[in-house]
Protein backbone atom coordinates (compact mmCIF):
# COMPACT_ATOMS: atom_id res chain seq x y z
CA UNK A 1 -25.56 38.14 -35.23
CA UNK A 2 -24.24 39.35 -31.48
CA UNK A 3 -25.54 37.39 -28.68
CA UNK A 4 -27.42 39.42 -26.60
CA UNK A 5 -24.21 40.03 -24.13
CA UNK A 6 -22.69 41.57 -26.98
CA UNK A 7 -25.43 44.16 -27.75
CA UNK A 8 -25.85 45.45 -24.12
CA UNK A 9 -22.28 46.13 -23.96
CA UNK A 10 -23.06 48.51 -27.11
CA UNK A 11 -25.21 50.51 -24.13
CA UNK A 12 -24.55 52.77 -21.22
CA UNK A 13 -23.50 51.92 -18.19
CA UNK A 14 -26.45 52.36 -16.54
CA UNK A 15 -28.95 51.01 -19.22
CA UNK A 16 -26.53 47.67 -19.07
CA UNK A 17 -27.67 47.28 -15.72
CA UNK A 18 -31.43 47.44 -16.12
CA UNK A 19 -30.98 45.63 -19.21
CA UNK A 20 -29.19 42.56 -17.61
CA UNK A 21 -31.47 42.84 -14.88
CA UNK A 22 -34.56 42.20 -17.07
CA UNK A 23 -32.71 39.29 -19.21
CA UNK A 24 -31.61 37.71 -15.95
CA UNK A 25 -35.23 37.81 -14.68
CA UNK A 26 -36.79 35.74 -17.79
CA UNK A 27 -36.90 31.73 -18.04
CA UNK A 28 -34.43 29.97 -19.42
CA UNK A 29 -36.65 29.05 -22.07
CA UNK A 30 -37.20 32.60 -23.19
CA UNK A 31 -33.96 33.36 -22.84
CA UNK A 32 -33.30 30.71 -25.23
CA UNK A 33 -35.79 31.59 -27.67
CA UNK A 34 -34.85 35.54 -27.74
CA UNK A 35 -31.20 34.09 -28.22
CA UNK A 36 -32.32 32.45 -31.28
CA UNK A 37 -34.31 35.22 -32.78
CA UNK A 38 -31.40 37.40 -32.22
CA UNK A 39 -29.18 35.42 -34.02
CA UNK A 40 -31.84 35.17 -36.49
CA UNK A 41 -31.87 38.97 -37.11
CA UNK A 42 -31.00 40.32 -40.84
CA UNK A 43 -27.87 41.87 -41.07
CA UNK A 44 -29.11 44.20 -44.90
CA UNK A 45 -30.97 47.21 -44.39
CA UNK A 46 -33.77 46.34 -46.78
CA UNK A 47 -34.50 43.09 -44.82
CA UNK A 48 -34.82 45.41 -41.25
CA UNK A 49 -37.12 47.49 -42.88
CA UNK A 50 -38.79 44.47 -44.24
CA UNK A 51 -38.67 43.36 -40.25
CA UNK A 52 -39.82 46.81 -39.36
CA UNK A 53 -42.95 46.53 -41.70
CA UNK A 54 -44.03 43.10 -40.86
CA UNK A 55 -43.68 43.28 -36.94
CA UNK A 56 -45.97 46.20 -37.32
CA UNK A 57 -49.33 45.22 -36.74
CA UNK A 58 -48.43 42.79 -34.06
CA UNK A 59 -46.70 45.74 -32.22
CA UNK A 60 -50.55 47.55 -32.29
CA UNK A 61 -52.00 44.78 -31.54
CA UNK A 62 -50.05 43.93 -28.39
CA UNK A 63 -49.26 47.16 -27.18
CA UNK A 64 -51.22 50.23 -28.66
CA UNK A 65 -49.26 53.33 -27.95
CA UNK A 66 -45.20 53.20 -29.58
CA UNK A 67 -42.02 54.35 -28.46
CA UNK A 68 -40.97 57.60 -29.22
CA UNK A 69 -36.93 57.19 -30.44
CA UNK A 70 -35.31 60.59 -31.45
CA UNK A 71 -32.09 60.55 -33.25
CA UNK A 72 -30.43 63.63 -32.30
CA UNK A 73 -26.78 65.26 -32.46
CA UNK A 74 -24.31 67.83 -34.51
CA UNK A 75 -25.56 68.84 -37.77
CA UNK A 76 -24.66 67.55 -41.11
CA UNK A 77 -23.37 64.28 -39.31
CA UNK A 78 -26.20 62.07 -40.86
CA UNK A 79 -29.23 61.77 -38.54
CA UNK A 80 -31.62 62.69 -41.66
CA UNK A 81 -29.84 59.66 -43.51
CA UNK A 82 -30.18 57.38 -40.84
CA UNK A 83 -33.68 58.66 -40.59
CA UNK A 84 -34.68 57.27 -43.68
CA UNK A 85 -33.52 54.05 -43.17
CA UNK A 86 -35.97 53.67 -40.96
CA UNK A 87 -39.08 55.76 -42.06
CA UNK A 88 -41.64 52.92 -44.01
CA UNK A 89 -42.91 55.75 -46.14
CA UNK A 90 -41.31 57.46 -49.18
CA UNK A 91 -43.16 60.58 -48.88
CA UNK A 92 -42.25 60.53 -45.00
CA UNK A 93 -38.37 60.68 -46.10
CA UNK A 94 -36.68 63.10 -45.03
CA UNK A 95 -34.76 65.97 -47.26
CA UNK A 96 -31.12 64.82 -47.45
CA UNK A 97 -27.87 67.27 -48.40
CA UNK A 98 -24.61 68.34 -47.85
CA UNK A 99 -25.61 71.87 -46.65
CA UNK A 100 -25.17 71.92 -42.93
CA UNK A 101 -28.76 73.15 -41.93
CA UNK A 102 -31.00 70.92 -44.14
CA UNK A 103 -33.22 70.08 -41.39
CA UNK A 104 -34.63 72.94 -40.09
CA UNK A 105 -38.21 71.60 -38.04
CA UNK A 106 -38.48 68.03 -36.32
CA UNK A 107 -39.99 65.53 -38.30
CA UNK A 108 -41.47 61.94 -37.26
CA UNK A 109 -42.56 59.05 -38.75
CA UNK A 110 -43.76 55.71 -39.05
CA UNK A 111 -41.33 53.18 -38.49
CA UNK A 112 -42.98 49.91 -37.68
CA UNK A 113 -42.29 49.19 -34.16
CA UNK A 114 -41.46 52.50 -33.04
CA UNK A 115 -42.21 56.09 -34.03
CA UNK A 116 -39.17 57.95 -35.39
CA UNK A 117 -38.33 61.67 -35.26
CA UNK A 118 -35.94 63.26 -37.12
CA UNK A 119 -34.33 66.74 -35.70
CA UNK A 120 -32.77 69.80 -36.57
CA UNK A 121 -28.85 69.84 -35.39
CA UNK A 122 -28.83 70.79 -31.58
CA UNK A 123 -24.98 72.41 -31.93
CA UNK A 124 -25.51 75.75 -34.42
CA UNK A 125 -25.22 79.05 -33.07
CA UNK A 126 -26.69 82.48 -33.38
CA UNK A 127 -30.43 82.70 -33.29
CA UNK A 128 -32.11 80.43 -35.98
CA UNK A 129 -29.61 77.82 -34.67
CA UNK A 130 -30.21 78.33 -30.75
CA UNK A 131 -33.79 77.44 -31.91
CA UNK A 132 -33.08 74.99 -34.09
CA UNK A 133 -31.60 73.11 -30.62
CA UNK A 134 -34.36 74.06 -28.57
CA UNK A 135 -36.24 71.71 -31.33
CA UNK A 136 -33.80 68.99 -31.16
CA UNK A 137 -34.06 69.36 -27.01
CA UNK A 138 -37.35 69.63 -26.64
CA UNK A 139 -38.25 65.86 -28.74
CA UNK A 140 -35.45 64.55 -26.93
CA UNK A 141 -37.05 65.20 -23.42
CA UNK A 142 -40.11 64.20 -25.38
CA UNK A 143 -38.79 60.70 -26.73
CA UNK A 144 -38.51 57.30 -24.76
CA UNK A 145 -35.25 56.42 -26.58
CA UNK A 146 -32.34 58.73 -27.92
CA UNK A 147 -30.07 57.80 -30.79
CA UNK A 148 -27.18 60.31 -30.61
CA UNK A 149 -25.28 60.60 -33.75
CA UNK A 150 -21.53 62.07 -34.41
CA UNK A 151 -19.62 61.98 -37.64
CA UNK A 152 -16.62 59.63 -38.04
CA UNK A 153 -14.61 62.43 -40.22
CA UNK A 154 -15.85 65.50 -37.96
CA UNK A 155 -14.71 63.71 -34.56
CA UNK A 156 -15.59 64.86 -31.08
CA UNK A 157 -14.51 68.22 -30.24
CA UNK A 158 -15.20 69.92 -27.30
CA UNK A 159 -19.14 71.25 -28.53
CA UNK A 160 -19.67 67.17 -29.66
CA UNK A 161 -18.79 66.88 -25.97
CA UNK A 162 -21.00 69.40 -24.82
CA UNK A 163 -23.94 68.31 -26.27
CA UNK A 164 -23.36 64.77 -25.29
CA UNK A 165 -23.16 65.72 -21.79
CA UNK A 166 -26.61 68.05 -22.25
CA UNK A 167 -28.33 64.56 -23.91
CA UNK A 168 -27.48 62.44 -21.44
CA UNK A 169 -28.50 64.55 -18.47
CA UNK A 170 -32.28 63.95 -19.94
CA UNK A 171 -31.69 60.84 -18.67
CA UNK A 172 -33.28 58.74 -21.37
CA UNK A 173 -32.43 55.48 -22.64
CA UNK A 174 -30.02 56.13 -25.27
CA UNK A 175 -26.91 54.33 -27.23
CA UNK A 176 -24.17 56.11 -29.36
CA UNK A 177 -23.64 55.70 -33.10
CA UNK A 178 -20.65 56.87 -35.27
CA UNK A 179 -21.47 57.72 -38.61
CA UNK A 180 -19.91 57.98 -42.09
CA UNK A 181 -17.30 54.93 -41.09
CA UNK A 182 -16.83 54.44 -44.90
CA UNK A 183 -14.85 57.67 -44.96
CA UNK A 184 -12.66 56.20 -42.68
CA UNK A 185 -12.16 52.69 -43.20
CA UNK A 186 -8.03 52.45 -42.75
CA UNK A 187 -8.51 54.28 -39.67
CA UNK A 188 -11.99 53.01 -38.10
CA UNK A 189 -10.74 51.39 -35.41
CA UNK A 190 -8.32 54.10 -34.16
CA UNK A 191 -11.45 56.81 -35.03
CA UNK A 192 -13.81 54.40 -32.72
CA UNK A 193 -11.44 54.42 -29.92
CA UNK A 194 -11.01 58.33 -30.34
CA UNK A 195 -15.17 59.01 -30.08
CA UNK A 196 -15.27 56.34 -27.30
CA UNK A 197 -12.37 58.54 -25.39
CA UNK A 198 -14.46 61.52 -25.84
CA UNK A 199 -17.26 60.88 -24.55
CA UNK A 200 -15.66 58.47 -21.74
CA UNK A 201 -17.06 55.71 -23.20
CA UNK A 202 -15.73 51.95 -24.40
CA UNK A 203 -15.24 51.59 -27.61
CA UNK A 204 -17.52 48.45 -27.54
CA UNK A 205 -20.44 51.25 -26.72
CA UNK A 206 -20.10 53.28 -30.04
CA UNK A 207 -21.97 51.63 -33.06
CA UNK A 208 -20.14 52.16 -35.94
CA UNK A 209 -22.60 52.84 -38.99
CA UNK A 210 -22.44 54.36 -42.58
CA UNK A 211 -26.35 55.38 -42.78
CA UNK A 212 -26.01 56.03 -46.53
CA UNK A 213 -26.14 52.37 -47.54
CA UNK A 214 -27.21 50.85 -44.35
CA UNK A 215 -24.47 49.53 -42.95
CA UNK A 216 -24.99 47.99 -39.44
CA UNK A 217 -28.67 49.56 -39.17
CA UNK A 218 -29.75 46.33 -37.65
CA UNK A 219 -27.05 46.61 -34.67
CA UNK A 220 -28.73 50.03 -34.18
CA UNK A 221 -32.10 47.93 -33.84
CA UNK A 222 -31.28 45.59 -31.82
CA UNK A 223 -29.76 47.86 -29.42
CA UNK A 224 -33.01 49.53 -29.20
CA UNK A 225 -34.56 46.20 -28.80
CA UNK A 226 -32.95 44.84 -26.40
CA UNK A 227 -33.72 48.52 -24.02
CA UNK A 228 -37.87 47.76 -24.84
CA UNK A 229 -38.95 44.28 -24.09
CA UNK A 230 -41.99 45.76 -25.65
CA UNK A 231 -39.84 45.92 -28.98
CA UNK A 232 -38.77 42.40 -28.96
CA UNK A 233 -41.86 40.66 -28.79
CA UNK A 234 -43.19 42.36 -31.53
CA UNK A 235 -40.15 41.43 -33.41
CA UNK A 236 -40.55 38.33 -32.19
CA UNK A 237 -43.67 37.62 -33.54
CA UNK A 238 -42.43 39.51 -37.05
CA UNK A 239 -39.76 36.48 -37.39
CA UNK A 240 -41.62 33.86 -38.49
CA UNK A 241 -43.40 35.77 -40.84
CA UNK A 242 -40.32 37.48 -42.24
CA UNK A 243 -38.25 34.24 -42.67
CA UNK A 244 -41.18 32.79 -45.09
CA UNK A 245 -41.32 36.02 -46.68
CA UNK A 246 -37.25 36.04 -47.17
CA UNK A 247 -37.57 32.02 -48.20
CA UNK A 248 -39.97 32.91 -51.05
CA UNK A 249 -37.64 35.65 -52.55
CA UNK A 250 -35.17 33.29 -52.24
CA UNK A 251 -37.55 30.06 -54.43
CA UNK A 252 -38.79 32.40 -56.86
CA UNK A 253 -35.41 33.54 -57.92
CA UNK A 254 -33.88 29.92 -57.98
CA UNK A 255 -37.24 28.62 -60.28
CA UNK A 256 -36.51 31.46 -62.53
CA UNK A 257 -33.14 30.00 -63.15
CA UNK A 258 -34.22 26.83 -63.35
CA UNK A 259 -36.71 27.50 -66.13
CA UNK A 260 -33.62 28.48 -68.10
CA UNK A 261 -31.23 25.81 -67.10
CA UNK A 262 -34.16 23.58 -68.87
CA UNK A 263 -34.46 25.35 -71.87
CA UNK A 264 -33.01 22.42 -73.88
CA UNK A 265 -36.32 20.43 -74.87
CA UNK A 266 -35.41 17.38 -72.72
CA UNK A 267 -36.41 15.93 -69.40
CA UNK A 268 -33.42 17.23 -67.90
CA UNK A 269 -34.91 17.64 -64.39
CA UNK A 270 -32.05 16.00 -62.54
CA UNK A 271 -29.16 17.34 -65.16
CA UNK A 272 -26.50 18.74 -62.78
CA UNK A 273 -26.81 22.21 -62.96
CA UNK A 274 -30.47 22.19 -62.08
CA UNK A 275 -29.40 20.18 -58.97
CA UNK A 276 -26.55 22.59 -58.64
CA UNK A 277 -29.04 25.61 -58.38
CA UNK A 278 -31.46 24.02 -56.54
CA UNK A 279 -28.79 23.15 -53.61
CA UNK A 280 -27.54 26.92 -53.68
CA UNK A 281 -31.46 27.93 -53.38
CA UNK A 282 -31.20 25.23 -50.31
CA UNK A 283 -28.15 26.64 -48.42
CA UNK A 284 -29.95 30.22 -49.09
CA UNK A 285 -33.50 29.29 -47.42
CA UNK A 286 -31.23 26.98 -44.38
CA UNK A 287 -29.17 30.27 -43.87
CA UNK A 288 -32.42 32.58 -43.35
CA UNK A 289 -33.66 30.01 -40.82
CA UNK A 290 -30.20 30.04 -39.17
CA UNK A 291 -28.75 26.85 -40.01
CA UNK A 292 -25.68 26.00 -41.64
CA UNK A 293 -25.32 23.41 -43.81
CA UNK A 294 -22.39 22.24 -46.89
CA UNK A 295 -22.91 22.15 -50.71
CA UNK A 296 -22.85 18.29 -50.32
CA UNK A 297 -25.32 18.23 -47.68
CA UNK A 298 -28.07 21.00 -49.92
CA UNK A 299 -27.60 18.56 -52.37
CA UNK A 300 -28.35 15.29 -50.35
CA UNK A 301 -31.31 17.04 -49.44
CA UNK A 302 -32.19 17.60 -53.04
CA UNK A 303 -32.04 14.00 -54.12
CA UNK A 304 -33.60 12.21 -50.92
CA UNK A 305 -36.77 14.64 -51.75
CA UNK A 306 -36.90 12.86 -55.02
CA UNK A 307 -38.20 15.80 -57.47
CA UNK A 308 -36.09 14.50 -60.20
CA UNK A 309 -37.62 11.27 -60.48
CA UNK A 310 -41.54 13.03 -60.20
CA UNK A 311 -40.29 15.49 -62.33
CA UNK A 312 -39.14 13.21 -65.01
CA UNK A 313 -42.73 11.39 -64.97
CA UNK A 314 -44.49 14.50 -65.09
CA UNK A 315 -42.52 15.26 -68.32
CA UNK A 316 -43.56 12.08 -69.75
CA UNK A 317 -46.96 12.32 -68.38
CA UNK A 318 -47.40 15.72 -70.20
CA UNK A 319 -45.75 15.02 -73.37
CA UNK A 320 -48.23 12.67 -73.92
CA UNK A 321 -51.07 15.19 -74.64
CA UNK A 322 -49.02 16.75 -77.12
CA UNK A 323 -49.73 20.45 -78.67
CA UNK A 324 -46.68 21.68 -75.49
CA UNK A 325 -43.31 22.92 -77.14
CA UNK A 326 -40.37 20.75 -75.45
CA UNK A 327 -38.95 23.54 -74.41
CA UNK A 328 -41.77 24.66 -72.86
CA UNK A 329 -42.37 21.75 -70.92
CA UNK A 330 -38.88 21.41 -69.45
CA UNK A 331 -39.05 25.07 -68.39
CA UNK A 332 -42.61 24.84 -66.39
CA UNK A 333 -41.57 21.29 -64.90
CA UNK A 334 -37.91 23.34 -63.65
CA UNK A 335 -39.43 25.84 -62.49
CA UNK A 336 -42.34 23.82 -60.53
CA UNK A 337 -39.82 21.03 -59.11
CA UNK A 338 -37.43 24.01 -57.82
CA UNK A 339 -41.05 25.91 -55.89
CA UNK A 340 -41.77 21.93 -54.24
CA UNK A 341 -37.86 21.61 -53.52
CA UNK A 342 -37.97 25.34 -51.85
CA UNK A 343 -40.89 24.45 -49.97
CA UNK A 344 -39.18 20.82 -49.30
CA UNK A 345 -36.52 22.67 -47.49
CA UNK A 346 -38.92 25.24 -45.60
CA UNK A 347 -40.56 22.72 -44.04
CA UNK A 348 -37.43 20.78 -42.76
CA UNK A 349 -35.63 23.61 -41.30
CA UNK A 350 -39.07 24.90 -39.46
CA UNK A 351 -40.03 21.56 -38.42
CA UNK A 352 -37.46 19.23 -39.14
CA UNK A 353 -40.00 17.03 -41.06
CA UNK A 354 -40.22 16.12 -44.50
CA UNK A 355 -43.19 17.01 -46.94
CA UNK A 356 -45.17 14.01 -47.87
CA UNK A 357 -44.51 12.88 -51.95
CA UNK A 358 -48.20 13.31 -52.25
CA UNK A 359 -47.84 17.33 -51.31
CA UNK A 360 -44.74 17.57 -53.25
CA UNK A 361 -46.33 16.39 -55.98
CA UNK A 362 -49.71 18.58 -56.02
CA UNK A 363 -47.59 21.41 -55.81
CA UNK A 364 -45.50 20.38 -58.53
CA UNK A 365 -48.42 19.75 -60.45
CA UNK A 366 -50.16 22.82 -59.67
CA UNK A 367 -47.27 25.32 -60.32
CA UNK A 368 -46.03 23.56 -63.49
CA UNK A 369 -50.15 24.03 -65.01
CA UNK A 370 -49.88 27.79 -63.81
CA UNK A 371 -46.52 28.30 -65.53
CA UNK A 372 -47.71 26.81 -68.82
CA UNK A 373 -50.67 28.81 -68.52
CA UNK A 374 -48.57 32.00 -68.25
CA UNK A 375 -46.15 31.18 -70.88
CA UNK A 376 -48.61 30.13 -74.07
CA UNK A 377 -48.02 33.75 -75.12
CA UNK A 378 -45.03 32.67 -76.55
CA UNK A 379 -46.47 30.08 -79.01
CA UNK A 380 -44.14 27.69 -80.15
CA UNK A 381 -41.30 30.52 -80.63
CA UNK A 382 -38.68 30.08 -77.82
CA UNK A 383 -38.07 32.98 -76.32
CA UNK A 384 -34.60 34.48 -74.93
CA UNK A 385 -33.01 33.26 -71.77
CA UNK A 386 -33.72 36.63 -70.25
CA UNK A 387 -37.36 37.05 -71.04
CA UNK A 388 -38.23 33.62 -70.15
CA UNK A 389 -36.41 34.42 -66.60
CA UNK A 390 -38.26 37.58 -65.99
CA UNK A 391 -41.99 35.93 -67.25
CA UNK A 392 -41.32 33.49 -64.47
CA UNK A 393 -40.69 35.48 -61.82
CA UNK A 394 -43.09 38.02 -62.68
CA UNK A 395 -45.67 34.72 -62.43
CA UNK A 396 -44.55 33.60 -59.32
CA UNK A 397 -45.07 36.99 -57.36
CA UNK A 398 -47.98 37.90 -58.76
CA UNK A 399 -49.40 34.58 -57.63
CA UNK A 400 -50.63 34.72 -54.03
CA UNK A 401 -47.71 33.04 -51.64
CA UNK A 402 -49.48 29.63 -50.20
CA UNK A 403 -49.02 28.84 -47.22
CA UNK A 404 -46.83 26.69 -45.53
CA UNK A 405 -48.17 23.21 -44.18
CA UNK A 406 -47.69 23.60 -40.40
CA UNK A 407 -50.17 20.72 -39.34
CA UNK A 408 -51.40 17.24 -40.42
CA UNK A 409 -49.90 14.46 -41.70
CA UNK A 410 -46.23 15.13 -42.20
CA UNK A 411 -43.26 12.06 -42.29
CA UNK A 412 -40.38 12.89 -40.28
CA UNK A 413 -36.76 13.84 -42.02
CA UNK A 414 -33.92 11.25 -42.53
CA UNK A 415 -32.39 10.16 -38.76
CA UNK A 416 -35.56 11.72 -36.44
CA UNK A 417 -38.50 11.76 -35.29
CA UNK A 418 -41.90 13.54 -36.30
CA UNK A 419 -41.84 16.85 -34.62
CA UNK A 420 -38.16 17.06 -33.85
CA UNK A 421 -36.72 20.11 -34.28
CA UNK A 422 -33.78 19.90 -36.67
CA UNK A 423 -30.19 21.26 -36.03
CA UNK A 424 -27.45 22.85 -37.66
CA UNK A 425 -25.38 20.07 -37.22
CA UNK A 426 -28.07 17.48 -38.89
CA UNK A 427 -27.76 15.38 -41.50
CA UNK A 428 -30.36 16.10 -44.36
């Protein structure tokens, strides 16, 4: 992710000013802390919206009343598309086409932080499209935030100019975006500098996007953001919640795995390729909570936790009681040691402090019981590795995310102290 430097630049002249104004008149220790989240910011379009969603109700709560942001320009250069992106509900989406014209009314929606409007294009002529632009105008004087599309394969002409020039004399806070760039890829750069000449602008203040699968939506975002302080606290206050949300994705799909990695009716719980996937599920869950950390590393942290040896005497514990396939067994005891291992490695990067063997081993115990539970449909017949894979995830979302231990007695990671925040440069 940009540093913050690197996003205002994305903004006009005159919005860089107020913009580095506000930043310069924060603490350092905010300024710090709104570095982090920034770097922290997802980079897919399904994760902003997931950002969007989440950072919702602590926008309400906080502020009430949201932004207006209008994305306005040409027609048929993608401002429905990009629309969408953003909207939070599918029957708030926007009609999409090829047809210059599509949009014919303003439309606004939902979109977490701020309210969205969609608008006709503001360039047609003759008499449906002079008001069609008197549409597009009027939200724009209307809105507290403009994004003004063009089209990467249509360029600027003279009208493109035109209507720039009418957009900006609102005087609104506003950045640029290019759209369609995957038409253009050999010649994006040359294309940027082009729409940047234009509109006698840098080419560091045109986002590049392609709004039909989301590419750089989130620089779009945080260009917003960074205009509304309002904007980034609610994100803010989103992250935390988003990153667990991201983590858990991230251990059910590695415990799914790992049920069929153990397939084989043996307590294979520290066989390499278990340890192999639950490393990968490491570097995933470090990388959400902006750390970076080796393959060797993911897999220190793996064995210093110790699951293999708990999950080995859980296996033997079990197999005692008899009446459990061996397949079975090795499956729910994967899958449970891979959910403590994921929450292992929340905990560290959040707090830099290791999970106590007695909390790794309820949960072990608790999720390997609730798989079992879920899989006795299957009897003794083993089923295929792709049914197995789905049951188990299927189990694991429908079962209510706990939460994460935040307080009480916690034992400090290898090389620090309790409390100490850990870095990307740590040693697991």
């Amino acid at each position: 992710m940009p540093a913050i430097e690197d996003i205002i630049r994305k903004l006009p002249t005159d919005v860089q000013d107020m913009v580095r104004y506000i930043w310069d008149s924060l603490p350092v220790s905010e300024r710090s802390t709104l570095q982090l989240l920034l770097r922290a910011f997802p980079n897919q379009a399904n994760l902003v919206r997931l950002l969007l969603n989440l950072s919702t109700v602590h926008f309400k709560l906080a502020f009430g009343q949201k932004n207006r942001v209008a994305i306005v320009g040409p027609a048929n250069v993608g401002k429905s598309t990009l629309y969408n992106q953003f909207v939070q509900r599918d029957d708030d989406r926007a009609v999409v086409s090829p047809i210059p014209g599509t949009t014919r009314v303003n439309q606004q929606s939902d979109a977490g932080v701020f309210t969205v409007i969609d608008t006709p294009g503001a360039d047609a002529a003759g008499a449906l499209g002079e008001r069609e632009k008197a549409q597009a105008l009027t939200a724009a004087d209307q809105a507290d935030f403009l994004v003004i599309v063009f089209d990467a394969v249509q360029g600027i002409k003279q009208t493109e100019v035109e209507l720039y020039d009418e957009l900006t004399s609102l005087d609104k806070p506003h950045i640029v975006v290019l759209n369609k760039i995957d038409l253009v890829r050999r010649d994006l750069q040359k294309v940027i500098e082009h729409t940047a000449a234009g509109l006698k602008l840098t080419p560091e203040q045109v986002i590049p996007i392609a709004a039909k699968d989301g590419k750089n939506i989130s620089q779009v975002l945080l260009a917003i953001a960074v205009t509304e302080p309002q904007i980034v606290a609610a994100l803010g206050r989103a992250l935390p919640e988003y990153r667990w949300k991201m983590a858990w994705r991230t251990i059910v799909s590695a415990a799914s795995v790992s049920a069929v990695i153990a397939l084989t009716p043996l307590p294979i719980i520290d066989f390499f390729p278990l340890v192999f996937t639950q490393s990968i599920m490491v570097i995933g869950i470090a990388r959400i909570y902006n750390f970076e950390i080796t393959m060797q590393r993911a897999r220190e942290l793996v064995v210093t936790f110790g699951l293999g040896f708990l999950g080995r005497t859980l296996f033997l514990e079990l197999s005692k009681l008899g009446g459990v396939p061996g397949w079975l067994l090795s499956s729910a005891i994967a899958t449970s040691t891979t959910v403590a291992m994921g929450y292992a490695a929340v905990q560290w990067f959040e707090h830099g402090q290791r999970l106590p063997k007695e909390e790794l081993k309820r949960i072990t115990e608790s999720v390997t019981k609730n798989i079992l539970n879920s899989l006795k449909g299957f009897g003794k017949r083993r089923p295929g590795k792709k049914k197995l894979q789905e049951q188990i995830a299927e189990t694991l979302e429908q079962a209510p995310i706990p939460p994460l231990v935040s307080e009480g007695p916690v034992s400090a990671g290898p090389g620090q102290s309790t409390g100490q925040k850990s870095s990307s440069t740590s040693n697991p």
